[in-house]
N, C-alpha and C. Protein backbone atom coordinates (compact mmCIF):
# COMPACT_ATOMS: atom_id res chain seq x y z
N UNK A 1 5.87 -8.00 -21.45
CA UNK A 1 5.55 -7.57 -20.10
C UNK A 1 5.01 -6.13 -20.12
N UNK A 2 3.82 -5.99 -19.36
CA UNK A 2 3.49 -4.30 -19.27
C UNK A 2 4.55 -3.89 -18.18
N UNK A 3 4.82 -2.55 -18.40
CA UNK A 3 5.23 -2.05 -17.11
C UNK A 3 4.85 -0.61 -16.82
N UNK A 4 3.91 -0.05 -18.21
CA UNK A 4 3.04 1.02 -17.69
C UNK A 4 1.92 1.25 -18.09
N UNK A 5 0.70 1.48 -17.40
CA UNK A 5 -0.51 2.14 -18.44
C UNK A 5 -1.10 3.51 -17.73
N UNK A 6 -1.58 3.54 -18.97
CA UNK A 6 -2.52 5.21 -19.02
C UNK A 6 -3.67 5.02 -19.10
N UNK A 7 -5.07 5.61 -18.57
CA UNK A 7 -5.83 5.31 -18.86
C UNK A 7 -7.05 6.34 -17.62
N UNK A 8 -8.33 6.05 -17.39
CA UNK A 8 -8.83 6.15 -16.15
C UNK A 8 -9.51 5.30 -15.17
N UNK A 9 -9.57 5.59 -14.25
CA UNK A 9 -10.25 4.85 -13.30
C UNK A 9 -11.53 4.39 -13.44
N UNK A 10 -11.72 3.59 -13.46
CA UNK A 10 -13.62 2.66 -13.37
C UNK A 10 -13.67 2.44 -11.86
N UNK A 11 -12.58 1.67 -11.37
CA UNK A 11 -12.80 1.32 -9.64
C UNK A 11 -12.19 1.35 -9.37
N UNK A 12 -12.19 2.00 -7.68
CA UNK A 12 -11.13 1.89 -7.19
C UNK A 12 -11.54 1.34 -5.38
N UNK A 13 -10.58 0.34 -5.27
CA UNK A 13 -10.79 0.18 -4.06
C UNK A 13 -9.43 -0.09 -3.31
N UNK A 14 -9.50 0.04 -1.77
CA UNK A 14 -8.19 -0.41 -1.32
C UNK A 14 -6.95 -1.25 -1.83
N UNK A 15 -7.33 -2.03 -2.09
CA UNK A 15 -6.58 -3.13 -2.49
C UNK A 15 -6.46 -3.38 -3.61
N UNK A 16 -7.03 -2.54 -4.71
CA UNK A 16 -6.94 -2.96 -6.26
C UNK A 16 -7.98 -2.03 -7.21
N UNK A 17 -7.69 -1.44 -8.23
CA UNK A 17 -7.91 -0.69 -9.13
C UNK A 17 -8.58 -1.37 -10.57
N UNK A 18 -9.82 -0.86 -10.96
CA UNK A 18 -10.01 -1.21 -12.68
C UNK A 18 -9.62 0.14 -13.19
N UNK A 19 -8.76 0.27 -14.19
CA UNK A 19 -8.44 1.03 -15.32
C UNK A 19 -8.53 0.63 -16.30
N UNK A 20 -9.57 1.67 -17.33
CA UNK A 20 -9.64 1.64 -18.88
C UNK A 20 -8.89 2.00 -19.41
N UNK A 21 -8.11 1.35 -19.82
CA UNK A 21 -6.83 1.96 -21.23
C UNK A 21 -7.91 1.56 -23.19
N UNK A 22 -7.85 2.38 -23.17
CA UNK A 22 -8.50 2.55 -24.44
C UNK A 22 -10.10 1.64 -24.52
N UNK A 23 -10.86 1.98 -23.46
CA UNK A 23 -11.63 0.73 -23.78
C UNK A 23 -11.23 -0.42 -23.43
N UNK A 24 -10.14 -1.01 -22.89
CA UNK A 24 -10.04 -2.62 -22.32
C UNK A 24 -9.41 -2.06 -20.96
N UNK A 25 -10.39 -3.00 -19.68
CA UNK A 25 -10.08 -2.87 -18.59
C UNK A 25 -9.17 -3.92 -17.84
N UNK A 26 -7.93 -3.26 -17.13
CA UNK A 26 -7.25 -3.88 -16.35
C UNK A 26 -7.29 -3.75 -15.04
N UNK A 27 -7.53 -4.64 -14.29
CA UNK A 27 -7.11 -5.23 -12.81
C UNK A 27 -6.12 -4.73 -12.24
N UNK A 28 -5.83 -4.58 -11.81
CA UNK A 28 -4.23 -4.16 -10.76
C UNK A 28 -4.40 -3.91 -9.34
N UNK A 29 -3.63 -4.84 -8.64
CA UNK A 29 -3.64 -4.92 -7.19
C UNK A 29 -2.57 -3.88 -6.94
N UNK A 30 -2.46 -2.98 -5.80
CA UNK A 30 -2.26 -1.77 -5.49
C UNK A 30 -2.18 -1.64 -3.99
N UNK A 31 -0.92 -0.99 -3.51
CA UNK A 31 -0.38 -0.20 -2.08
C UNK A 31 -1.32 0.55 -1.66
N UNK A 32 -1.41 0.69 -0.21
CA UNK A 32 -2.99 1.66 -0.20
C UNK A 32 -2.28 3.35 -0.33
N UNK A 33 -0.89 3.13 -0.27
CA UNK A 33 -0.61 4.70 -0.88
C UNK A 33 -1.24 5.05 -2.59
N UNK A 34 -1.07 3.78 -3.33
CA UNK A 34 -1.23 4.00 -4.22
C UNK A 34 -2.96 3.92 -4.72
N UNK A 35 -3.87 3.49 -3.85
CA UNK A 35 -4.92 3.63 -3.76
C UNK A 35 -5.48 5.51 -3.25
N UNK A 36 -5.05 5.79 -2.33
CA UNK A 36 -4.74 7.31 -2.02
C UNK A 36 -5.18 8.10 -3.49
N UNK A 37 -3.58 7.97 -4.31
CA UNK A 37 -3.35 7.96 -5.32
C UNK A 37 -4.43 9.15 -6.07
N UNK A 38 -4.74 7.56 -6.82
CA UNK A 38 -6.04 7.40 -7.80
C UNK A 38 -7.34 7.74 -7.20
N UNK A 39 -7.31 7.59 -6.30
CA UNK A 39 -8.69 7.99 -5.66
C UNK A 39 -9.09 9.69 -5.09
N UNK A 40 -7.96 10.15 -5.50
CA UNK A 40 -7.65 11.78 -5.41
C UNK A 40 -8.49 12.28 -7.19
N UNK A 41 -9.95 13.11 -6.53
CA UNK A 41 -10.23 13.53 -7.87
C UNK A 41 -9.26 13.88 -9.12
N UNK A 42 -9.35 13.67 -10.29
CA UNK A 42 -8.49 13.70 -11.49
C UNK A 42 -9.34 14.25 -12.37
N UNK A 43 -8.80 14.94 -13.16
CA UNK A 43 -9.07 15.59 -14.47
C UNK A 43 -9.11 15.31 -15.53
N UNK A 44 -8.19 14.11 -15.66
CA UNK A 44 -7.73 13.30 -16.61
C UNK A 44 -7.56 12.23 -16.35
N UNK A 45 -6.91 11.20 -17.42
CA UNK A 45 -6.45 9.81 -17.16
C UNK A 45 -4.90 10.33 -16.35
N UNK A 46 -4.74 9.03 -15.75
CA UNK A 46 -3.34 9.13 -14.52
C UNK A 46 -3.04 7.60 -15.14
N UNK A 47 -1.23 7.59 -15.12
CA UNK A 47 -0.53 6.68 -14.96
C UNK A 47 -0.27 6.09 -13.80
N UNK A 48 0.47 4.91 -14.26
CA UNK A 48 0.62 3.58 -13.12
C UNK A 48 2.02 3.04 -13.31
N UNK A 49 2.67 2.80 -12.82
CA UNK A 49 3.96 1.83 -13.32
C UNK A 49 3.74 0.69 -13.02
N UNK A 50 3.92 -0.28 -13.83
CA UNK A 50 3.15 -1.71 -13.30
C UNK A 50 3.92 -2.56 -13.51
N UNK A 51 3.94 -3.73 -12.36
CA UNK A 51 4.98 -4.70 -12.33
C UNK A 51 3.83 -6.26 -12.66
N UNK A 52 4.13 -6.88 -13.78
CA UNK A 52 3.31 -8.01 -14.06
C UNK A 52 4.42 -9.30 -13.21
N UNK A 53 3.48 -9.79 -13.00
CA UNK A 53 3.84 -10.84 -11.93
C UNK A 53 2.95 -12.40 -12.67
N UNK A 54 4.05 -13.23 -13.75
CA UNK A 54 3.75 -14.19 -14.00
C UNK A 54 3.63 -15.64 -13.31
N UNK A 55 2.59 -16.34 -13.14
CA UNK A 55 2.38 -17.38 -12.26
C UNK A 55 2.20 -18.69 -13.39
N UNK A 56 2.57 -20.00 -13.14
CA UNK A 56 1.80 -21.29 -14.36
C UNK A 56 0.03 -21.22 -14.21
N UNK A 57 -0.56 -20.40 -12.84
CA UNK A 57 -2.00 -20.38 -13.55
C UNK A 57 -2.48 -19.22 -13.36
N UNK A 58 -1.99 -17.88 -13.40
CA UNK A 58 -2.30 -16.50 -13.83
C UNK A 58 -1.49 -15.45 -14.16
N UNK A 59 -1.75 -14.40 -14.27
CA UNK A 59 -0.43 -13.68 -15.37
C UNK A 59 -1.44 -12.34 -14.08
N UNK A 60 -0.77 -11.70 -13.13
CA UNK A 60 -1.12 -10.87 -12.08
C UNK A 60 -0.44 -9.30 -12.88
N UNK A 61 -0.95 -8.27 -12.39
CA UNK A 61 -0.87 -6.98 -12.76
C UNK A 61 -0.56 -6.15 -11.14
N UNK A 62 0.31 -5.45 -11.04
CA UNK A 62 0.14 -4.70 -9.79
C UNK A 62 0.89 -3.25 -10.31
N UNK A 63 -0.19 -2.12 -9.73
CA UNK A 63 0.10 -0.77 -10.30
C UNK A 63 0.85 0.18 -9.28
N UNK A 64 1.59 0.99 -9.58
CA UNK A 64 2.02 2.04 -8.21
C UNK A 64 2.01 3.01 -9.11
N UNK A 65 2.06 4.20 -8.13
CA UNK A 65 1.78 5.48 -8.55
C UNK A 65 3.38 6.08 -8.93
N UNK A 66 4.69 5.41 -8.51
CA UNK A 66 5.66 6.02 -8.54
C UNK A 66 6.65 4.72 -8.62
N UNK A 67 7.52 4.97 -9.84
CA UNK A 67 8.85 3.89 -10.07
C UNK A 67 9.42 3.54 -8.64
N UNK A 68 9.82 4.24 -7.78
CA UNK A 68 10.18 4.11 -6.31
C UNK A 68 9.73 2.99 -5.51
N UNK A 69 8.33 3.20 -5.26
CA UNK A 69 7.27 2.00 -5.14
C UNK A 69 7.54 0.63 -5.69
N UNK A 70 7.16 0.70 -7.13
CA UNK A 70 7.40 -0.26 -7.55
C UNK A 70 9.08 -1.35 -7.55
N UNK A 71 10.01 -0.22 -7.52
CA UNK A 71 11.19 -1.10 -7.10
C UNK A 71 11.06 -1.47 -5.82
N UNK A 72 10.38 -0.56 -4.86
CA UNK A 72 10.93 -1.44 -3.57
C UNK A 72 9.92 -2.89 -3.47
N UNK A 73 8.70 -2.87 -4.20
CA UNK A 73 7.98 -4.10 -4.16
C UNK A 73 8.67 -5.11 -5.10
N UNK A 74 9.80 -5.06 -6.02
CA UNK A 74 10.31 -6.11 -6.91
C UNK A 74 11.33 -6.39 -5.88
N UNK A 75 11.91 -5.55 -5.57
CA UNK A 75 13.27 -6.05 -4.05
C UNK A 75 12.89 -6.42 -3.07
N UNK A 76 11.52 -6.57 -2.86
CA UNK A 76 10.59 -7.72 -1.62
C UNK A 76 10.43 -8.54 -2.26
N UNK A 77 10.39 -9.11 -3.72
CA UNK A 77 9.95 -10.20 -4.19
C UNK A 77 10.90 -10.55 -4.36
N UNK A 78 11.87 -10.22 -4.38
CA UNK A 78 13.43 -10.73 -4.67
C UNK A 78 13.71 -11.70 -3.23
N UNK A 79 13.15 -11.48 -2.21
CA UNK A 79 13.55 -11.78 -0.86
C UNK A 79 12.98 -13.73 -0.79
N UNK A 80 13.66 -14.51 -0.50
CA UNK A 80 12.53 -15.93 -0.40
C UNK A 80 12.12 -15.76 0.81
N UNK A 81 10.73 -16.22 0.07
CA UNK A 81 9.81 -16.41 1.26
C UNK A 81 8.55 -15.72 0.78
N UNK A 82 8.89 -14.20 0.44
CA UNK A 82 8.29 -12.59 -0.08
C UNK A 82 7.25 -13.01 -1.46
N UNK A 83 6.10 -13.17 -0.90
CA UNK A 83 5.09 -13.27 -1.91
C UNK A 83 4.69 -11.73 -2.49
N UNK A 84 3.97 -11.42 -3.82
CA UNK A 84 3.32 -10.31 -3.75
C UNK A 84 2.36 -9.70 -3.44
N UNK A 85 1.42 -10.80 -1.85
CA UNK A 85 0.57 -10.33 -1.12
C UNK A 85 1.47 -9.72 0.64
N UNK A 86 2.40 -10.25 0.26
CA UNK A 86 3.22 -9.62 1.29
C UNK A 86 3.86 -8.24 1.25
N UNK A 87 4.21 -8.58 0.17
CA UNK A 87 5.07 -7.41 -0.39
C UNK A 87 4.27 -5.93 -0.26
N UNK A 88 3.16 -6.28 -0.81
CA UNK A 88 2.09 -5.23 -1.07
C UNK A 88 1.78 -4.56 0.67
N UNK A 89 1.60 -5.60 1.57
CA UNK A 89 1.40 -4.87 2.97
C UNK A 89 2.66 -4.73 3.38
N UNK A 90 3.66 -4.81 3.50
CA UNK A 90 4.91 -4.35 3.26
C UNK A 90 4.88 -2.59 3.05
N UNK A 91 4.22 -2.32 2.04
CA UNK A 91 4.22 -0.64 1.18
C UNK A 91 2.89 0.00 1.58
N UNK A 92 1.73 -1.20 2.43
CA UNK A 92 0.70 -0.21 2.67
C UNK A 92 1.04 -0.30 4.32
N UNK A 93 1.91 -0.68 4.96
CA UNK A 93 2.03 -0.71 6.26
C UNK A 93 2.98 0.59 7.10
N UNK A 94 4.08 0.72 6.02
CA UNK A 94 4.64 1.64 6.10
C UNK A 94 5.48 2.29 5.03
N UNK A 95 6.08 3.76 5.25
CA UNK A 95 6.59 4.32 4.27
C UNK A 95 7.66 3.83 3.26
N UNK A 96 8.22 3.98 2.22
CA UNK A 96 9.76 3.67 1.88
C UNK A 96 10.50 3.92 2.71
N UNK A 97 10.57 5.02 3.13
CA UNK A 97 11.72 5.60 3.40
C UNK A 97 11.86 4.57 5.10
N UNK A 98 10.86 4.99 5.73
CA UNK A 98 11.53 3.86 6.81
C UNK A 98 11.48 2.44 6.43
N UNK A 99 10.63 1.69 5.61
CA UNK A 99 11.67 0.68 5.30
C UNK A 99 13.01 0.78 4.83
N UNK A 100 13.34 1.47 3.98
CA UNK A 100 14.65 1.39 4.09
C UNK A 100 15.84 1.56 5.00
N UNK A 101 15.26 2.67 6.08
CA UNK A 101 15.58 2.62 7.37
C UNK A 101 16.02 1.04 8.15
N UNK A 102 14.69 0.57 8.18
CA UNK A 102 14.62 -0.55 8.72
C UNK A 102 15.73 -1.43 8.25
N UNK A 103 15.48 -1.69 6.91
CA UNK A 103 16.59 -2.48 6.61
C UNK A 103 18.14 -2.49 6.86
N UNK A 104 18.42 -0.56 6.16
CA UNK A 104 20.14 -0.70 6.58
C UNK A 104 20.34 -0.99 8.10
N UNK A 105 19.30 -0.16 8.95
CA UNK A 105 20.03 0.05 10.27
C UNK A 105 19.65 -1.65 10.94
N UNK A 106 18.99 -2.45 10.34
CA UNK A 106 18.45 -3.76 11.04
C UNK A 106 18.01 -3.98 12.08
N UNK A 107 16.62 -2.98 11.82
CA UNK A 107 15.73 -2.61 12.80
C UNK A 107 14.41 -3.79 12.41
N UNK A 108 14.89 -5.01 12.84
CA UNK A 108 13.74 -6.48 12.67
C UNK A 108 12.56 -5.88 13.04
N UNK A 109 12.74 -5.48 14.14
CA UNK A 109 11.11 -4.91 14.78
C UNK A 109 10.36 -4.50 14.16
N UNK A 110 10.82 -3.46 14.01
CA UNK A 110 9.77 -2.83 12.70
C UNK A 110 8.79 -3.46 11.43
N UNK A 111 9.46 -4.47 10.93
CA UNK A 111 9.10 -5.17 9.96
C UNK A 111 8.28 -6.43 10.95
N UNK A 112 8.43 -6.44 11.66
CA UNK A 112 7.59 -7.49 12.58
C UNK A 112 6.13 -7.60 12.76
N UNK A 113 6.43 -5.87 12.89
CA UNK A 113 5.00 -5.41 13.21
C UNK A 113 3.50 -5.66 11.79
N UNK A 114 4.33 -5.79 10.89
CA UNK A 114 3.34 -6.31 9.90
C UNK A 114 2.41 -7.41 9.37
N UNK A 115 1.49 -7.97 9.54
CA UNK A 115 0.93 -9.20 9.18
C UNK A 115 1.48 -9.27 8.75
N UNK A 116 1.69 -10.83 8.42
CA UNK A 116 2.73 -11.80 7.71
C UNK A 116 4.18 -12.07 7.94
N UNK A 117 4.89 -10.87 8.58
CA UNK A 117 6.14 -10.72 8.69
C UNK A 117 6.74 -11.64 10.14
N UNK A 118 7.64 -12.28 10.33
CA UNK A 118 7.68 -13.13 11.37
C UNK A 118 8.87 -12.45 11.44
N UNK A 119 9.77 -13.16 12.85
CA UNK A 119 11.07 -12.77 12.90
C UNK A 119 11.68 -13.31 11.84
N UNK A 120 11.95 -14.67 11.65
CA UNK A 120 12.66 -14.95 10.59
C UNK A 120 12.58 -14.22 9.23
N UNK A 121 11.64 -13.64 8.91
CA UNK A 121 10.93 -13.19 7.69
C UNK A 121 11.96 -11.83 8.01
N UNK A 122 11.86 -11.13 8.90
CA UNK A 122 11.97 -9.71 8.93
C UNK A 122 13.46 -9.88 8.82
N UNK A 123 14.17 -11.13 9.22
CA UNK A 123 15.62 -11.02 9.33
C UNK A 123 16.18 -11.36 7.93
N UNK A 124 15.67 -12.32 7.05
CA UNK A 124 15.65 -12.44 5.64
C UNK A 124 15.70 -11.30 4.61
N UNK A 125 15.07 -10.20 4.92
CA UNK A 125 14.40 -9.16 4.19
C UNK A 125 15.53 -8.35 4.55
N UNK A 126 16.41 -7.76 5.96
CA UNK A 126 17.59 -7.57 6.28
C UNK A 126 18.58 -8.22 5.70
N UNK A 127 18.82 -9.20 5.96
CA UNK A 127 20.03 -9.77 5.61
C UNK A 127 20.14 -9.88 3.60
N UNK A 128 18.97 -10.13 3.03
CA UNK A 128 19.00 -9.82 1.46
C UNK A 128 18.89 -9.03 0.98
N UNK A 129 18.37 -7.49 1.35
CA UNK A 129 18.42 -6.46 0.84
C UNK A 129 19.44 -5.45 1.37
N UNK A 130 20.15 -5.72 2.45
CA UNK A 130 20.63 -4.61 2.85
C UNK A 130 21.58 -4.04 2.20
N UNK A 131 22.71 -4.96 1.48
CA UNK A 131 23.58 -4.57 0.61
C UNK A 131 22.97 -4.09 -0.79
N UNK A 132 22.08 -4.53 -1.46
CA UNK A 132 21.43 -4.02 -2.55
C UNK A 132 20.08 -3.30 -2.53
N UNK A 133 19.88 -2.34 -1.17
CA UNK A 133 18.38 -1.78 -1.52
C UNK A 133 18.94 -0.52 -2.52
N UNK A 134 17.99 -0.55 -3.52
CA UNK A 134 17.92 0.50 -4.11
C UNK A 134 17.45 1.97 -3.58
N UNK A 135 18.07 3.25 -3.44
CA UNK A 135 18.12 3.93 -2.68
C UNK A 135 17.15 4.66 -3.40
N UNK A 136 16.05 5.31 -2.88
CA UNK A 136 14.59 6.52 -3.51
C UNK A 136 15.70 7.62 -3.82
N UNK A 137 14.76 8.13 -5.03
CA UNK A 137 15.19 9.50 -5.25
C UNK A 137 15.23 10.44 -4.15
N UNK A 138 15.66 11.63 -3.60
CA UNK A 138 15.51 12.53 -2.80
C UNK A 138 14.59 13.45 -2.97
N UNK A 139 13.65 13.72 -2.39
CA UNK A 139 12.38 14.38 -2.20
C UNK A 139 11.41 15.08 -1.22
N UNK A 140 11.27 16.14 -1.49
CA UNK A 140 10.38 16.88 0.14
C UNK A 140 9.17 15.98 0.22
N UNK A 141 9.06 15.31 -0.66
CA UNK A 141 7.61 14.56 -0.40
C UNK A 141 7.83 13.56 0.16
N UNK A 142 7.18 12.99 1.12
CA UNK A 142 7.03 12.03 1.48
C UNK A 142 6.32 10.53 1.11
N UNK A 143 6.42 9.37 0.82
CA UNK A 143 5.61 8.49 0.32
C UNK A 143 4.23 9.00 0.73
N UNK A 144 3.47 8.78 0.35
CA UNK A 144 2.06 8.73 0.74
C UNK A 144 1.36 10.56 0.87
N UNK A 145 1.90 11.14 1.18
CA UNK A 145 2.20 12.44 1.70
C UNK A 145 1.80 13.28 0.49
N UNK A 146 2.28 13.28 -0.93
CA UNK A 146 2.17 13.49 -1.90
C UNK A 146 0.48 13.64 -2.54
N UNK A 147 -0.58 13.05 -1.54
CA UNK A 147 -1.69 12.90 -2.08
C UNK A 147 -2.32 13.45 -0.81
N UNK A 148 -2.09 14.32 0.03
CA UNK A 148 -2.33 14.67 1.67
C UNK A 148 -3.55 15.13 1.24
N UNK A 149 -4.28 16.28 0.15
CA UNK A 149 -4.65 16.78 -0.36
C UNK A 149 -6.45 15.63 -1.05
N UNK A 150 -5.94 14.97 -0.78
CA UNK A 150 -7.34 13.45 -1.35
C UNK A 150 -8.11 13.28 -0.46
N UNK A 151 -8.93 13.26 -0.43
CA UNK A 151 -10.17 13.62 0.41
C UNK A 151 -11.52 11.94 0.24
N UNK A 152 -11.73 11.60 0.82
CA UNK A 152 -13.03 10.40 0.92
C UNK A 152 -14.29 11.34 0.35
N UNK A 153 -15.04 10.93 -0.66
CA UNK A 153 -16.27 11.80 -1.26
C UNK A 153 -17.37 11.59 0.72
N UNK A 154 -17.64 12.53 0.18
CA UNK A 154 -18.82 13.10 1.60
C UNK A 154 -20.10 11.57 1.63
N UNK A 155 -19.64 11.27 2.76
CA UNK A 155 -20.78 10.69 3.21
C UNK A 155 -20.91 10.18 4.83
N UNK A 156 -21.98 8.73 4.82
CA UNK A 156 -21.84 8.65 6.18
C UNK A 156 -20.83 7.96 6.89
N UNK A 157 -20.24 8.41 8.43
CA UNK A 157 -19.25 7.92 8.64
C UNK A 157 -18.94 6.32 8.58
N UNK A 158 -20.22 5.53 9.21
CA UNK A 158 -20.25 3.86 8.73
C UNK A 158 -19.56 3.51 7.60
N UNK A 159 -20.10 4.24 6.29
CA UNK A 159 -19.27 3.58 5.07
C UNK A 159 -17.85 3.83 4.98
N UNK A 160 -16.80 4.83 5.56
CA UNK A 160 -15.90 5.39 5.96
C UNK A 160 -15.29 4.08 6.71
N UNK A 161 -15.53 3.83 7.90
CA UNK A 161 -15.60 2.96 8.73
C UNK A 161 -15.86 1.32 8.38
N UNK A 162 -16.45 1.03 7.39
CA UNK A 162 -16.39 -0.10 6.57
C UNK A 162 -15.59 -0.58 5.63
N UNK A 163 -15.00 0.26 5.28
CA UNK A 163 -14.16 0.40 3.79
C UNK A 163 -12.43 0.47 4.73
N UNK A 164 -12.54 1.53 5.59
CA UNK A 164 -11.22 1.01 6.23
C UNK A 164 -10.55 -0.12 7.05
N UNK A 165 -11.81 -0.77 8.04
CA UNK A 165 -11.72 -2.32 8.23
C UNK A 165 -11.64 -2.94 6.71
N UNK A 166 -12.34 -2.92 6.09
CA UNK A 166 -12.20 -3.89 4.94
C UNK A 166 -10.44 -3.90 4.35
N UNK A 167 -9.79 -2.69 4.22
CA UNK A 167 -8.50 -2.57 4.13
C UNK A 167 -7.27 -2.83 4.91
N UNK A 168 -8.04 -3.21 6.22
CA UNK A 168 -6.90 -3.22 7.06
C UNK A 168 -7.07 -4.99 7.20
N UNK A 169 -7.78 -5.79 6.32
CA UNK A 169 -8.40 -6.84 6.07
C UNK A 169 -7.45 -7.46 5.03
N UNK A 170 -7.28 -6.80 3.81
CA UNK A 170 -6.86 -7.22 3.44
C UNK A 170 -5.24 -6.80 3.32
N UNK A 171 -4.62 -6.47 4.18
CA UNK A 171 -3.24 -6.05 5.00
C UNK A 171 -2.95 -7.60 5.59
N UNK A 172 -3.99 -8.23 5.75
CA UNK A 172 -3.79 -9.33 6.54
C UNK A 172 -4.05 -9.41 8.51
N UNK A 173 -4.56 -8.00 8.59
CA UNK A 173 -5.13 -8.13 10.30
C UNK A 173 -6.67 -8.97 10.30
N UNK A 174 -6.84 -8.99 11.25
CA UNK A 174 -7.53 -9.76 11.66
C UNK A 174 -9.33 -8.95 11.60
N UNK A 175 -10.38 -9.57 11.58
CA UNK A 175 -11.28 -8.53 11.59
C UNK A 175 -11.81 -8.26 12.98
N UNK A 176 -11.47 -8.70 13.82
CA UNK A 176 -11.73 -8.07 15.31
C UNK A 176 -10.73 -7.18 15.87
N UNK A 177 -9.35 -7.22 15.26
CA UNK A 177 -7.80 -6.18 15.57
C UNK A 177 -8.26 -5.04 14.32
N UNK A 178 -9.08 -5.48 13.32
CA UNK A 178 -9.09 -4.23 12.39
C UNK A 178 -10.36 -3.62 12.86
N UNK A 179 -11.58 -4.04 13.40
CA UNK A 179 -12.44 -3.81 13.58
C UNK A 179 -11.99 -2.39 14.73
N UNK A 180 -11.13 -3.15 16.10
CA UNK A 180 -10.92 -2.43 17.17
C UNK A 180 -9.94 -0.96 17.03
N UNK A 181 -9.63 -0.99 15.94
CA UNK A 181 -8.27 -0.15 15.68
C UNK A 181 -9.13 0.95 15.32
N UNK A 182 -9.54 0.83 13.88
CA UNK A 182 -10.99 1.98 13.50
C UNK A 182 -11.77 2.65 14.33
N UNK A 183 -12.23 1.63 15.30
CA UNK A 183 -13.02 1.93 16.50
C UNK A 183 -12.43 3.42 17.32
N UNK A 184 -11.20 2.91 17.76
CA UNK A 184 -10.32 3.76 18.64
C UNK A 184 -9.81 5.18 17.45
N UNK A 185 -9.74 4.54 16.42
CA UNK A 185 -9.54 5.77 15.76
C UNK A 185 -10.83 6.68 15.51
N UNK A 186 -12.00 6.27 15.60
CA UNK A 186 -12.80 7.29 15.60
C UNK A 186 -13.45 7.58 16.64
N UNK A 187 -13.26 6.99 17.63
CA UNK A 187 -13.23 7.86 19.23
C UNK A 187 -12.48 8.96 19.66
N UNK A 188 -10.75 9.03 18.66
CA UNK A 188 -10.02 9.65 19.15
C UNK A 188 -9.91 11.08 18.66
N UNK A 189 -10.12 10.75 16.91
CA UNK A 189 -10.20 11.72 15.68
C UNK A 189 -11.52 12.46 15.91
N UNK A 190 -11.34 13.78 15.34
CA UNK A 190 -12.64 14.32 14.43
C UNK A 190 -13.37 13.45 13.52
N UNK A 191 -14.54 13.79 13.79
CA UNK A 191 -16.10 12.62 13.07
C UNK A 191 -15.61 12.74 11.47
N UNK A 192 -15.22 14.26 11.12
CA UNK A 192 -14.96 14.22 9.32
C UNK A 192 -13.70 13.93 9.16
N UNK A 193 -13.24 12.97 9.99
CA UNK A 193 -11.56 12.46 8.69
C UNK A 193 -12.01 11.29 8.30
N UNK A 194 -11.35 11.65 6.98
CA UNK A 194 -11.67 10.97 5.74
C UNK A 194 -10.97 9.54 5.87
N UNK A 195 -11.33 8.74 4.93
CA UNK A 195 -11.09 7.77 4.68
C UNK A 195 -9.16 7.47 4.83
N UNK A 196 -8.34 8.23 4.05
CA UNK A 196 -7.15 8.17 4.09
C UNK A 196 -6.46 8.71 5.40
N UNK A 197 -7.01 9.46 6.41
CA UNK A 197 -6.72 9.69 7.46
C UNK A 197 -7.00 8.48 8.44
N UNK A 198 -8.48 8.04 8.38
CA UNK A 198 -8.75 7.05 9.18
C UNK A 198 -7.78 5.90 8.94
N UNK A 199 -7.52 5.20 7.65
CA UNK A 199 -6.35 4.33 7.74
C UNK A 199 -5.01 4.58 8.12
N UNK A 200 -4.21 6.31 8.47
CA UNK A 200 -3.40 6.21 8.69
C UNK A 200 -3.33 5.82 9.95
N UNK A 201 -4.21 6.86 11.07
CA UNK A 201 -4.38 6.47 12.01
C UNK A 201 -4.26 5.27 12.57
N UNK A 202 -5.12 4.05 11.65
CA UNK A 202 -5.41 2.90 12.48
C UNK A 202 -3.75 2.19 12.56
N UNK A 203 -3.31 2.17 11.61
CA UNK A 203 -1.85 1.67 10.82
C UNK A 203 -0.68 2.16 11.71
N UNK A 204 -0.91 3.64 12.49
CA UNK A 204 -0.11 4.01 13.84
C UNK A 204 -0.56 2.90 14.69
N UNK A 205 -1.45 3.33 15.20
CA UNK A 205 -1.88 2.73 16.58
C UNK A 205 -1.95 1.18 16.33
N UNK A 206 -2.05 0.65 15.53
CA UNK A 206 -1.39 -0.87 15.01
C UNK A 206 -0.33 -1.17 15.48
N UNK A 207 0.90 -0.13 14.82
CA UNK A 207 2.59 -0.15 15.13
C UNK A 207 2.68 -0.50 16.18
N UNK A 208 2.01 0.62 17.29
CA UNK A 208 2.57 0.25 18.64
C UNK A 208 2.88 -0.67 19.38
């Protein structure tokens, strides 16, 4: 089983990363924190902690930027029901830390609010993790927060605006609810926020 590589970036997009480790490129589907991430100019090659996810007809790769991450996406897969396309909007929908919130205090709602997540789903994910969530290290940083500093390379706002529907796409919204969300977020925002701003935005005003 891998469970880490080194290497650099070839692509990166919302939903999934190519990294060269020595010359052979790997795939890895990816949290859009952890897209953030990698997509923050680098100097060097950057690590991944990676959880391989064996299937009878594919052998799946998924990377996070931080062990933290990656446990709380193996303790969503632990959950029945909890695929690892769920799981994944699960960690790009909202922080650790309030999921874990969510869970001890059995705040269903919250978890509701996510494509895919139903009541039953959200009460499953409560009722199986609450006694065993693994608790995050303690940290001034915040999930996602850690990369505040990552910036969208300069261009026009459309492609900005394309790339974050396309992400909030594959979250599992809809493309007329992702379409409208972007929309409102760049009516509301300054014309230059970047790409990682524009998705936070939309991902609030989603919650509501």
């Amino acid at each position: 089983m891998i469970g880490r590589l080194t290497g650099n970036i070839i692509e990166a997009r919302p939903d999934e990363v190519l990294l060269d480790v020595a010359g052979v490129g790997y795939r890895l589907h990816v949290p859009l924190s952890t897209y953030f991430h990698v997509a923050a100019p680098a100097s060097g090659p950057i690590s991944l902690h990676v959880h391989t996810h064996v299937r009878e007809d594919a052998i799946q790769l998924f990377g996070f930027s931080t062990t933290q991450e990656r446990g709380a996406f193996e303790s969503l897969l632990s959950v029945s029901g909890i695929g690892p396309r769920i799981a994944l909007a699960v960690l790009s929908g909202i922080e650790i830390g309030e999921l874990e919130r969510a869970v001890t205090g059995g705040e269903h709602g919250v978890l509701e609010r996510i494509p895919g997540i139903g009541r039953r789903t959200a009460e499953r994910v409560i009722v199986e993790l609450r006694d065993r969530w693994p608790r995050p290290e303690r940290s001034r940083t915040r999930r996602g927060l850690r990369v505040a500093s990552a910036t969208a390379e300069p261009g026009p706002n459309s492609q900005i605006e394309a790339d974050a529907v396309s992400a909030l796409l594959h979250l599992g919204y809809t493309e007329s609810v992702a379409a409208d969300a972007v929309d409102r977020v760049r009516r509301a925002e300054p014309p230059d926020l970047p790409l990682e701003g524009v998705l936070r935005a939309a991902l609030r005003a989603l919650a509501r």
